[in-house]
Protein backbone atom coordinates (compact mmCIF):
# COMPACT_ATOMS: atom_id res chain seq x y z
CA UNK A 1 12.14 2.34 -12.85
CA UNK A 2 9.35 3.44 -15.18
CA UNK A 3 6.69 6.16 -14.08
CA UNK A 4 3.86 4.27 -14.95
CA UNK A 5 5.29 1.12 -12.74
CA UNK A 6 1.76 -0.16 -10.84
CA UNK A 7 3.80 -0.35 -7.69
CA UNK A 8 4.74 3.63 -7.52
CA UNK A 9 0.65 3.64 -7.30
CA UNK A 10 0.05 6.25 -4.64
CA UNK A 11 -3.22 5.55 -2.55
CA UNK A 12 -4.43 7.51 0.82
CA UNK A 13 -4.34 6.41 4.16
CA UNK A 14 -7.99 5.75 4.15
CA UNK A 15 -7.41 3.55 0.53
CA UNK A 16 -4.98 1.35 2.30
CA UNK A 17 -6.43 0.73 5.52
CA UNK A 18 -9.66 -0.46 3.44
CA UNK A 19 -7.62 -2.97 2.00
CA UNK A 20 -5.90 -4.15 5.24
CA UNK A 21 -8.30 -4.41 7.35
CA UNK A 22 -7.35 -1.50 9.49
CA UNK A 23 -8.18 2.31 10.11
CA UNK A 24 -6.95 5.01 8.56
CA UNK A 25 -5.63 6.53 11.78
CA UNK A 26 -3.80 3.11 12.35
CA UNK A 27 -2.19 3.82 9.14
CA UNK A 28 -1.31 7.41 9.99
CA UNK A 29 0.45 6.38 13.21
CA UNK A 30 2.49 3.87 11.58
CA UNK A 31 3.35 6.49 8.99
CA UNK A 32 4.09 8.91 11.65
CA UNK A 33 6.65 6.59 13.93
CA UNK A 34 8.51 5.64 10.74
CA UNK A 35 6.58 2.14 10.18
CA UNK A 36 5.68 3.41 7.21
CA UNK A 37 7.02 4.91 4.35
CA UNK A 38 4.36 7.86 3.65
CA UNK A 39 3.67 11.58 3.06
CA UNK A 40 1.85 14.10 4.15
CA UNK A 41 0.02 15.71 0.80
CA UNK A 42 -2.76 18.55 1.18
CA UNK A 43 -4.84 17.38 4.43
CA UNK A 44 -4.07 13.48 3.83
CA UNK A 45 -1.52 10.94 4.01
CA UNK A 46 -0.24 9.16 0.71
CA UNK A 47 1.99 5.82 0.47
CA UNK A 48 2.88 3.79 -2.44
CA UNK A 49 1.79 0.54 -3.32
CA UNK A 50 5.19 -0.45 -3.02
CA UNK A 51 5.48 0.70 0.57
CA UNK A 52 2.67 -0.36 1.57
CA UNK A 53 3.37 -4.00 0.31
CA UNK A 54 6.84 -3.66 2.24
CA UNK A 55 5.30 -2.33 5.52
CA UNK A 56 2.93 -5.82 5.12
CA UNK A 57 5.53 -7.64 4.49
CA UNK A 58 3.81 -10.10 1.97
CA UNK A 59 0.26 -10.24 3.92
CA UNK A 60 -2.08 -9.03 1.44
CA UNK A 61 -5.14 -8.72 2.02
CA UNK A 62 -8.43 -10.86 0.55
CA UNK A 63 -8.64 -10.46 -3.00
CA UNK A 64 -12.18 -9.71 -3.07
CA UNK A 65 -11.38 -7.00 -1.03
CA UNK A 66 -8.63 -5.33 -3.71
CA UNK A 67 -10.94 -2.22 -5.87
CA UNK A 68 -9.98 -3.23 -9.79
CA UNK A 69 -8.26 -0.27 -10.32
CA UNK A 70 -5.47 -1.46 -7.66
CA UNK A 71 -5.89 -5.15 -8.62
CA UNK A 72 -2.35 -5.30 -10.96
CA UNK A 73 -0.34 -3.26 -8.99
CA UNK A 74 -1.08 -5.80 -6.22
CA UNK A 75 -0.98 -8.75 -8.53
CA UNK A 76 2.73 -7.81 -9.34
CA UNK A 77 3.95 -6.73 -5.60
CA UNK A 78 2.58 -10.29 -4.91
CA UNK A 79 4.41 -11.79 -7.37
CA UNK A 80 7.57 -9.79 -6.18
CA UNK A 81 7.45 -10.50 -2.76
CA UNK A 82 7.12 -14.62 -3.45
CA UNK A 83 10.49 -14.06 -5.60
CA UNK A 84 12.22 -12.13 -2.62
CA UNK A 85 11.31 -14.97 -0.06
């Protein structure tokens, strides 16, 4: 796997509740009861892109809701997850 791969994209729990729909403590707890892949990283939690789109499993959000600096990464986990189905 390269380093630079979009999905190894780390974003905080805040980032990724934006983009779900949900609340950043509603992303802690399901990092916290093993839901989600995450860690803990100064005073913040911090998943992939790649866990994230796993924890989803294939709901992704609007796209006019994705910021353009995270708009590849989830253009390729989408395309991954249609493959895997």
């Amino acid at each position: 796997m390269f380093v630079d791969d979009p999905l190894n994209q780390v974003v905080t729990a805040g980032e990724a509740g934006r983009l779900y729909g949900l609340t950043k403590n509603a992303i802690s707890q399901a990092i916290k009861r093993g839901a989600l892949r995450g860690r803990f990283s100064g005073d913040r939690w911090l998943v992939t892109v790649a866990d994230l789109v796993a924890y989803q499993r294939g709901r992704l959000p609007f796209d006019d809701k994705i910021p353009d600096d995270l708009r590849p990464s989830f253009e390729q986990a989408k395309g991954l997850n249609h493959e895997r189905k």
